[in-house]
C-alpha atoms as a PDB file:
ATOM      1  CA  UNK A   1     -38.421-146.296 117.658  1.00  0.00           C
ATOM      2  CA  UNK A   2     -39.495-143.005 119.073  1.00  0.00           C
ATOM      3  CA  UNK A   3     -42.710-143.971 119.268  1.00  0.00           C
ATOM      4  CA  UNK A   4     -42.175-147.200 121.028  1.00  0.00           C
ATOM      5  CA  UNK A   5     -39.869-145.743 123.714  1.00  0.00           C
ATOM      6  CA  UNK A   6     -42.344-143.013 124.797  1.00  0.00           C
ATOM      7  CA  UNK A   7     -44.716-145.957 125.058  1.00  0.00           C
ATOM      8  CA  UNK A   8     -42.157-148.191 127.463  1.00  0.00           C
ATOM      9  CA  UNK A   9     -41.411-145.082 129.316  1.00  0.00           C
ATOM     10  CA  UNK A  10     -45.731-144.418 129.505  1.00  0.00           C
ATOM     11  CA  UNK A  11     -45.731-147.770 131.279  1.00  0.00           C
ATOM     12  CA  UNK A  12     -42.838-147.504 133.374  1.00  0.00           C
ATOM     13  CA  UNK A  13     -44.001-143.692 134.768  1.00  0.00           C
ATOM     14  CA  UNK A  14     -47.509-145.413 135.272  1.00  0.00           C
ATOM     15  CA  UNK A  15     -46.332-148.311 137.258  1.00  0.00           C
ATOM     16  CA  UNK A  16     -43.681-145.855 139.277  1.00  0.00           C
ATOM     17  CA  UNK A  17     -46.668-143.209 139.982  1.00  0.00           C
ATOM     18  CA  UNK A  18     -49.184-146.345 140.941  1.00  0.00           C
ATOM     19  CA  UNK A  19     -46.322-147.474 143.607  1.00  0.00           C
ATOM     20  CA  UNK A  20     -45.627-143.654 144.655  1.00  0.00           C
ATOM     21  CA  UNK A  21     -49.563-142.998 145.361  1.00  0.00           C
ATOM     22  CA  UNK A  22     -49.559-146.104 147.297  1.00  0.00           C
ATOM     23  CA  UNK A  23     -46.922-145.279 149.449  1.00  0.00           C
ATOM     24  CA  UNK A  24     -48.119-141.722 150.399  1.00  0.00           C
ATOM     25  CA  UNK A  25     -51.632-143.535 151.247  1.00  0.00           C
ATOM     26  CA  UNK A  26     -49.668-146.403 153.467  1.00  0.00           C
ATOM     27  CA  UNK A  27     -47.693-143.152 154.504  1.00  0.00           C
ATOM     28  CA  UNK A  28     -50.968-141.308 155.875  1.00  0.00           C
ATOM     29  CA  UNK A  29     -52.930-144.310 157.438  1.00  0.00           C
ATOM     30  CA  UNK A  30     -49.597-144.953 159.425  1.00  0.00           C
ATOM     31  CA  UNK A  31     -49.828-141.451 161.069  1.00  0.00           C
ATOM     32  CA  UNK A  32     -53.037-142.001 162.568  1.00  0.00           C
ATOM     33  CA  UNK A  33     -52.499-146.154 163.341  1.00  0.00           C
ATOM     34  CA  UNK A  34     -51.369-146.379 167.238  1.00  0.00           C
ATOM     35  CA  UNK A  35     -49.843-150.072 168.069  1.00  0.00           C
ATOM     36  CA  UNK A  36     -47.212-151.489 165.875  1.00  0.00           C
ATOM     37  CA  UNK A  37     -50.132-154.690 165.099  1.00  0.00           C
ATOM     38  CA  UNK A  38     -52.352-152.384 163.151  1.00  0.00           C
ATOM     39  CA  UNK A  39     -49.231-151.144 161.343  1.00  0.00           C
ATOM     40  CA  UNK A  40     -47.637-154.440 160.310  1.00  0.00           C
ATOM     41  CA  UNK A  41     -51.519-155.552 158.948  1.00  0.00           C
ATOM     42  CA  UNK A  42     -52.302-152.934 157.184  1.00  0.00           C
ATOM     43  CA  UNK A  43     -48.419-153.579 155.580  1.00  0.00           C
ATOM     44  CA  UNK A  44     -49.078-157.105 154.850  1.00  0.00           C
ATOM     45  CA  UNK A  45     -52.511-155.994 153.023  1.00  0.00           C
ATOM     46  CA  UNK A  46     -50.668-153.238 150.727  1.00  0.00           C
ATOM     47  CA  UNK A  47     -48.022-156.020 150.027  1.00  0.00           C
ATOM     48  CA  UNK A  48     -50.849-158.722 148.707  1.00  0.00           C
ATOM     49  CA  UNK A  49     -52.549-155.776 146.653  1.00  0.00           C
ATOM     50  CA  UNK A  50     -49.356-154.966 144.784  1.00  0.00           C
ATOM     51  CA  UNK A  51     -46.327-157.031 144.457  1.00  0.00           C
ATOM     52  CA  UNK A  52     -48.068-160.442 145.863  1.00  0.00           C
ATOM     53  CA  UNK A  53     -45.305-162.347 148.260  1.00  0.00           C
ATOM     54  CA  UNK A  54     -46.400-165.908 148.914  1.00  0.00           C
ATOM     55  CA  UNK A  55     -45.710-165.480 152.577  1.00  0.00           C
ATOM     56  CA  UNK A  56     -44.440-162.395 154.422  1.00  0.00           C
ATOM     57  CA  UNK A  57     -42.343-162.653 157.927  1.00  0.00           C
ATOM     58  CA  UNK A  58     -41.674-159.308 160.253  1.00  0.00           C
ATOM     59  CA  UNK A  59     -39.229-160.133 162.290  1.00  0.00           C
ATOM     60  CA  UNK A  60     -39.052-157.962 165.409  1.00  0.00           C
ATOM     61  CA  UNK A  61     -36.465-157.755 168.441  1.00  0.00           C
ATOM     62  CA  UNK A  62     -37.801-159.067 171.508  1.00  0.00           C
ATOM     63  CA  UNK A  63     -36.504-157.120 174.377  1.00  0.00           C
ATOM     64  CA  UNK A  64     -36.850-160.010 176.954  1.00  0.00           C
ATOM     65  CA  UNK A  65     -35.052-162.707 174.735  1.00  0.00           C
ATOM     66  CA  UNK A  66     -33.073-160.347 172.722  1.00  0.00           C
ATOM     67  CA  UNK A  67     -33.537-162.274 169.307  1.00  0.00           C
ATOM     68  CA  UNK A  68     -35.637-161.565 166.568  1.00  0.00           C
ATOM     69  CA  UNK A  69     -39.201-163.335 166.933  1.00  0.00           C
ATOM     70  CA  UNK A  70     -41.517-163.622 163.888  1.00  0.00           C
ATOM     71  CA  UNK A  71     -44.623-161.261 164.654  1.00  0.00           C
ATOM     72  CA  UNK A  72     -47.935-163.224 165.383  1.00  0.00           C
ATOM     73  CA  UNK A  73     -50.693-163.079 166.936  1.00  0.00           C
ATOM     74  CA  UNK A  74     -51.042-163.962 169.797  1.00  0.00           C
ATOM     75  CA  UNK A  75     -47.834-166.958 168.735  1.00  0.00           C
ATOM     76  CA  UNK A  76     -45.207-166.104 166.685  1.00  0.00           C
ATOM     77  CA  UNK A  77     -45.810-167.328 163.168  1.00  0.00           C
ATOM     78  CA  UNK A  78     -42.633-169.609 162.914  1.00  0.00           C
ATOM     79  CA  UNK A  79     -40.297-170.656 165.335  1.00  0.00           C
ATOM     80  CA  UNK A  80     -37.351-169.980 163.474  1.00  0.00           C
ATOM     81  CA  UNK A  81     -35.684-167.226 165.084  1.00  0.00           C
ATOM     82  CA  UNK A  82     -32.096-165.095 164.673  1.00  0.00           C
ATOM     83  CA  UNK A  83     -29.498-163.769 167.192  1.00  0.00           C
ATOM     84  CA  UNK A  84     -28.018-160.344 167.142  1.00  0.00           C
ATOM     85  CA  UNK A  85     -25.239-162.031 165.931  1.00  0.00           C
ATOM     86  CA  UNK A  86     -26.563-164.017 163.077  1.00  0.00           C
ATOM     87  CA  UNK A  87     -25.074-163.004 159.680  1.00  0.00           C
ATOM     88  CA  UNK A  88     -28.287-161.499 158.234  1.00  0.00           C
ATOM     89  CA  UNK A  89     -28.625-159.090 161.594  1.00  0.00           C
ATOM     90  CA  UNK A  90     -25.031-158.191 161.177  1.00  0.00           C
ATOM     91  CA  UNK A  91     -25.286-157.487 156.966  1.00  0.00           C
ATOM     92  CA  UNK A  92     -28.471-155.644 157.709  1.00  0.00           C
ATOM     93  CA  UNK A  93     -27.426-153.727 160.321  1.00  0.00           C
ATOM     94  CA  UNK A  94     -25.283-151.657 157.579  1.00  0.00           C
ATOM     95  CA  UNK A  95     -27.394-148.442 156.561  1.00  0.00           C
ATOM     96  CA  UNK A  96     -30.024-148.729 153.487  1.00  0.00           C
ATOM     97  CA  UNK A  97     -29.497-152.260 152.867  1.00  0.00           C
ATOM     98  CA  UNK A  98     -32.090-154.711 151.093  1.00  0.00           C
ATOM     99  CA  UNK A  99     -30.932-158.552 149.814  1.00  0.00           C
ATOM    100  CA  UNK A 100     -32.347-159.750 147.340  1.00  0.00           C
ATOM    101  CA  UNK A 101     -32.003-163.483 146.061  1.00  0.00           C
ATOM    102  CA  UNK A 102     -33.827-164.518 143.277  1.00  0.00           C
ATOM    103  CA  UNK A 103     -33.895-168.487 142.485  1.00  0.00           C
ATOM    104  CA  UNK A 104     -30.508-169.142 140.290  1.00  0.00           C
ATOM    105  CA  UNK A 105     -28.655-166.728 141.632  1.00  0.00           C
ATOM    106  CA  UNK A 106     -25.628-166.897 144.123  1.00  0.00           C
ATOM    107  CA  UNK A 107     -25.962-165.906 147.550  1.00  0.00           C
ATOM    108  CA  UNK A 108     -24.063-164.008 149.318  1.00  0.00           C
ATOM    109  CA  UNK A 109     -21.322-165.288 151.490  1.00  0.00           C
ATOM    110  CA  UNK A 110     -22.449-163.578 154.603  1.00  0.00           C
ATOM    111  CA  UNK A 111     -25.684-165.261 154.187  1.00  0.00           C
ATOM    112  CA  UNK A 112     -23.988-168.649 153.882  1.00  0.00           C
ATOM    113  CA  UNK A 113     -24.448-169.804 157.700  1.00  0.00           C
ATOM    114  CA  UNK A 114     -28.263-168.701 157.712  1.00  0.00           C
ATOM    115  CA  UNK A 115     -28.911-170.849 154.300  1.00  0.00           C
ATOM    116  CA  UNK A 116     -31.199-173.326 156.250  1.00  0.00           C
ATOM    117  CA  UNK A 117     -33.160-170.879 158.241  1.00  0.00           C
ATOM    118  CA  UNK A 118     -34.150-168.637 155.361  1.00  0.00           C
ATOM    119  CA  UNK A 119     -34.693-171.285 153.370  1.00  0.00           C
ATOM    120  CA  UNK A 120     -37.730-172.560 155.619  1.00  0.00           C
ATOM    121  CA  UNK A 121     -39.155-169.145 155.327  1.00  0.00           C
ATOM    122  CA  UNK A 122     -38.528-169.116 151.862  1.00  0.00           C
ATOM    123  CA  UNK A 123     -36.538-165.175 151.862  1.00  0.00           C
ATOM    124  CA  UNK A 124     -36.468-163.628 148.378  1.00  0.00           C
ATOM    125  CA  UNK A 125     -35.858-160.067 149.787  1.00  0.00           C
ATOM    126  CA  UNK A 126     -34.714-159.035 153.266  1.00  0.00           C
ATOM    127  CA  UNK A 127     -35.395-155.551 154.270  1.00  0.00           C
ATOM    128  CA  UNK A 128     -33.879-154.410 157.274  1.00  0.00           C
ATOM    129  CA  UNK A 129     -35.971-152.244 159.754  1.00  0.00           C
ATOM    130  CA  UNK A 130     -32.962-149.234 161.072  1.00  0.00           C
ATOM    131  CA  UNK A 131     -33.919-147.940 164.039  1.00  0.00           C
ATOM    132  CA  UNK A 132     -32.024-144.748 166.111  1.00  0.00           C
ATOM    133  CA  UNK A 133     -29.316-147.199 167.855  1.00  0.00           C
ATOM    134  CA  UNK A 134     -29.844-150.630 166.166  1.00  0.00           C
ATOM    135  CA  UNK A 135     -31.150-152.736 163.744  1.00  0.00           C
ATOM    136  CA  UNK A 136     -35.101-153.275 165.321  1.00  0.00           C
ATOM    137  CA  UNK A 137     -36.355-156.015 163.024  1.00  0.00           C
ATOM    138  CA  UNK A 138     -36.224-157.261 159.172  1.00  0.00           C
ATOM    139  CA  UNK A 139     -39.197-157.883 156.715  1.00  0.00           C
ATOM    140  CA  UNK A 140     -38.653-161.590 155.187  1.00  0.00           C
ATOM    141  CA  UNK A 141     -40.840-161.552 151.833  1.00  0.00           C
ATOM    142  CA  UNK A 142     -41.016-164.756 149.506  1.00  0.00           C
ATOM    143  CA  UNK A 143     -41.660-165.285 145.895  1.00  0.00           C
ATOM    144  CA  UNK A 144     -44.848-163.631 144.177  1.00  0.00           C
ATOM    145  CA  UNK A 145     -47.437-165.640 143.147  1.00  0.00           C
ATOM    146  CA  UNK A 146     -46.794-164.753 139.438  1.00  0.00           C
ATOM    147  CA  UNK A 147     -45.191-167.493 137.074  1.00  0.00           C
ATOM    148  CA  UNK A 148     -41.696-165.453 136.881  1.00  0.00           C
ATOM    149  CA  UNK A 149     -41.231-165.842 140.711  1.00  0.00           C
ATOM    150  CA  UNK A 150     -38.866-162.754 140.438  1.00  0.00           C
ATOM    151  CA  UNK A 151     -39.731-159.047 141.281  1.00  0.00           C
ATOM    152  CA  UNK A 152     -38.598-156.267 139.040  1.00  0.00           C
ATOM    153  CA  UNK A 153     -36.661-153.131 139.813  1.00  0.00           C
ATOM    154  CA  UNK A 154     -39.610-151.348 140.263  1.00  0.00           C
ATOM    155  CA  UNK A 155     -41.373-153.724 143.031  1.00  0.00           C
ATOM    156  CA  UNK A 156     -37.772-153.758 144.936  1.00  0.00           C
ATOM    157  CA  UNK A 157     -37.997-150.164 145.154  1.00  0.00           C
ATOM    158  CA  UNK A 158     -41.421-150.086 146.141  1.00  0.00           C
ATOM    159  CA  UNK A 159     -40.659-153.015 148.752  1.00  0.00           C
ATOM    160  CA  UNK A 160     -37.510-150.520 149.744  1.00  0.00           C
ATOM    161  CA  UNK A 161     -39.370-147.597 150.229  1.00  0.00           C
ATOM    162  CA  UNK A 162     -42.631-149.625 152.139  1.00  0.00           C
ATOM    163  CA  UNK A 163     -40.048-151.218 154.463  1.00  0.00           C
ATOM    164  CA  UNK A 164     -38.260-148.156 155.225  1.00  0.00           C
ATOM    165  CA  UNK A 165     -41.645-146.636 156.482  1.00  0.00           C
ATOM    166  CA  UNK A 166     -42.573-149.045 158.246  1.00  0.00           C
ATOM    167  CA  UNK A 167     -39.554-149.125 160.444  1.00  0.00           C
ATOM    168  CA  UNK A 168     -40.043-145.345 161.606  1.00  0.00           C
ATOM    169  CA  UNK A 169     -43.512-146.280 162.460  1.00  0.00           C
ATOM    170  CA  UNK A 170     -43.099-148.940 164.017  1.00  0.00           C
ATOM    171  CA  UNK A 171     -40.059-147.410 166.190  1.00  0.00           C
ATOM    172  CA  UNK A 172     -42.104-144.942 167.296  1.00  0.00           C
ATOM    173  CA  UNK A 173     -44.969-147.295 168.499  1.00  0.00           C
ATOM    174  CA  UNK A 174     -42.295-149.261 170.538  1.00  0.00           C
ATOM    175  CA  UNK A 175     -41.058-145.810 172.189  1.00  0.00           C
ATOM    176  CA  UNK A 176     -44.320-145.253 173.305  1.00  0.00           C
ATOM    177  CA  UNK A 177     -45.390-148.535 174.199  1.00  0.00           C
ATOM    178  CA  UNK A 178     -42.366-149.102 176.355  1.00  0.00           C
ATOM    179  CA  UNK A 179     -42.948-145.752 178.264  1.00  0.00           C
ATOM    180  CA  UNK A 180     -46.542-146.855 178.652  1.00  0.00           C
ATOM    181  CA  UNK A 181     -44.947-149.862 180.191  1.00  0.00           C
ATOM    182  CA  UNK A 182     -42.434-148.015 182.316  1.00  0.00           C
ATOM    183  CA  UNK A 183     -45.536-146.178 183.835  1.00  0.00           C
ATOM    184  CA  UNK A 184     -47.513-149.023 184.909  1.00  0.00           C
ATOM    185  CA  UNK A 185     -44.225-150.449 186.401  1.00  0.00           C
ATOM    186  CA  UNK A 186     -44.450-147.546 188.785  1.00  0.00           C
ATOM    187  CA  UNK A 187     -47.774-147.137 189.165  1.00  0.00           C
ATOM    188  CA  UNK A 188     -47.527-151.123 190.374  1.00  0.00           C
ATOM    189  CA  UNK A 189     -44.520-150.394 192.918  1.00  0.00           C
ATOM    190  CA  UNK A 190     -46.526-147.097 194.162  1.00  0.00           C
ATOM    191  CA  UNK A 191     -49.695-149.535 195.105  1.00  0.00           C
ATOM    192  CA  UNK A 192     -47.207-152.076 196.911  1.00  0.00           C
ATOM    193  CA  UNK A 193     -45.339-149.275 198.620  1.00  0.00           C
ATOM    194  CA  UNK A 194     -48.685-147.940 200.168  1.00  0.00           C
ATOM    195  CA  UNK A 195     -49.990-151.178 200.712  1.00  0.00           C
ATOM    196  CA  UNK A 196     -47.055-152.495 202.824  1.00  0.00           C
ATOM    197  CA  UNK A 197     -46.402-149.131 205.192  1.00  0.00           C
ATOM    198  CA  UNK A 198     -50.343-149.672 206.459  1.00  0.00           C
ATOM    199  CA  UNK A 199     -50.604-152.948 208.460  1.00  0.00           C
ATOM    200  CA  UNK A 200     -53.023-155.326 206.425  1.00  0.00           C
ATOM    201  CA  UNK A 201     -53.359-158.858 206.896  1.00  0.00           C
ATOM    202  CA  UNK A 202     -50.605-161.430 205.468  1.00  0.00           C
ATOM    203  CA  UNK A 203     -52.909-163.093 202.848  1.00  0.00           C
ATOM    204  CA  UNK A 204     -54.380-159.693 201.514  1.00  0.00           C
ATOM    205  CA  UNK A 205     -51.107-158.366 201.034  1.00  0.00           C
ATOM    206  CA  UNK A 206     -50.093-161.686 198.635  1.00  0.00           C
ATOM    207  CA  UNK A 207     -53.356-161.009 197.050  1.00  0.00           C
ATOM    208  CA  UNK A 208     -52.437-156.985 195.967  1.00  0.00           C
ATOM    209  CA  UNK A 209     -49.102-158.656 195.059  1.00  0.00           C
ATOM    210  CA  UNK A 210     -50.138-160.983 192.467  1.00  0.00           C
ATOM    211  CA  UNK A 211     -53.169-158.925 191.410  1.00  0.00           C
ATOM    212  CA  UNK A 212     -50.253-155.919 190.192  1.00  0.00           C
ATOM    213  CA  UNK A 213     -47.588-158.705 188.875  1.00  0.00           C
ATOM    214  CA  UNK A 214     -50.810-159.726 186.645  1.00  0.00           C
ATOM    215  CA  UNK A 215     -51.060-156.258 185.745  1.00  0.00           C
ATOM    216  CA  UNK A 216     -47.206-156.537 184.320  1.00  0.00           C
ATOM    217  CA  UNK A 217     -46.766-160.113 183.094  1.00  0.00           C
ATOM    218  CA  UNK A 218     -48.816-162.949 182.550  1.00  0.00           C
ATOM    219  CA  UNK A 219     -48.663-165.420 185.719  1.00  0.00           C
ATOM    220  CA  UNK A 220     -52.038-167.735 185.808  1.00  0.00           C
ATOM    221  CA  UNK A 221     -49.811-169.699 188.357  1.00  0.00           C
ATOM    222  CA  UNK A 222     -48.547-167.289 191.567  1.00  0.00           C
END
């Protein structure tokens, strides 16, 4: 009996040490990725090399519609989409929590009104992504590949802990990407302030206008 526990507990340390080297490598490449696309890629590729989801979703709060898009690229991979008042924003928003909701089991019945959605997206875990004021997105991860279609306490930790850095990363590459953003903005109203105290002609003047708006947003038609 002694022997066979000290083997169990051999495989159990391996597995847990395999998962902790992992996340100190995902933890390293992070702090020299800039943009939160490199980030969520090189997330998905540690996710397929360990715990193997069928299908992965990041959902991420977009500031101009203020629900939470699917990342894509350039489209967002599904259309399904949540409000900051769905049920799973509202349970996830509550510190350190992960669902998880293995086939046979109940679901919660916070969940109950979202059924449908995360049923097209086929949710087996739900990690939510804290940021400093609110709740900035949630990792959607289905079923592995393997016959069991169930993770283990181990891969829920791992999934946990990968999650959890992921959010601070990719927090910080929104801070910085919105005061890039804020700095262009005034760099654009600068060039239009200058533009209209010197007397230029009518159509030249439209012509800086749309050239900066294209500098903000995307308008093929102006």
């Amino acid at each position: 009996r002694t022997q066979l526990e000290r083997r169990i507990s051999a495989v159990f340390f391996r597995t847990r040490q395999n998962y902790q080297n992992r996340l100190e490598q995902f933890g390293q490449k992070l702090a020299s990725m800039a943009g939160a696309s490199v980030m969520i890629d090189e997330f998905r590729n540690l996710l397929s090399d360990t715990v193997q989801p069928q299908n992965t979703f990041i959902f991420l709060l977009d500031q101009r519609s203020g629900q939470y898009v699917a990342y894509g690229d350039p489209e967002p991979e599904t259309d399904v989409v949540f409000s900051p008042e769905s049920s799973v924003v509202r349970l996830l928003s509550q510190p350190d929590t992960t669902i998880y909701l293995p086939p046979g089991s109940p679901w919660p019945p916070e969940l109950h009104a979202d059924r449908v959605r995360l049923g097209i997206i086929r949710a087996t875990v739900i990690a939510g992504m804290a940021g400093g004021e609110q709740l900035n997105g949630f990792v959607c991860i289905g079923p592995p590949h393997s016959e069991r279609q169930t993770y283990n306490f181990e891969e829920l930790r791992f999934i946990n802990n990968l999650v959890g850095q992921l959010a601070i990363a990719v927090e910080r590459a929104q801070v910085i990407s919105s005061l890039e953003r804020r700095v262009r903005e005034l760099d654009v109203l600068s060039q239009v302030s200058q533009a209209v105290n010197f007397t230029i002609e009518f159509d030249d003047l439209l012509e800086l206008i749309s050239a900066q708006t294209a500098r903000l947003i995307l308008s093929p038609y102006f």
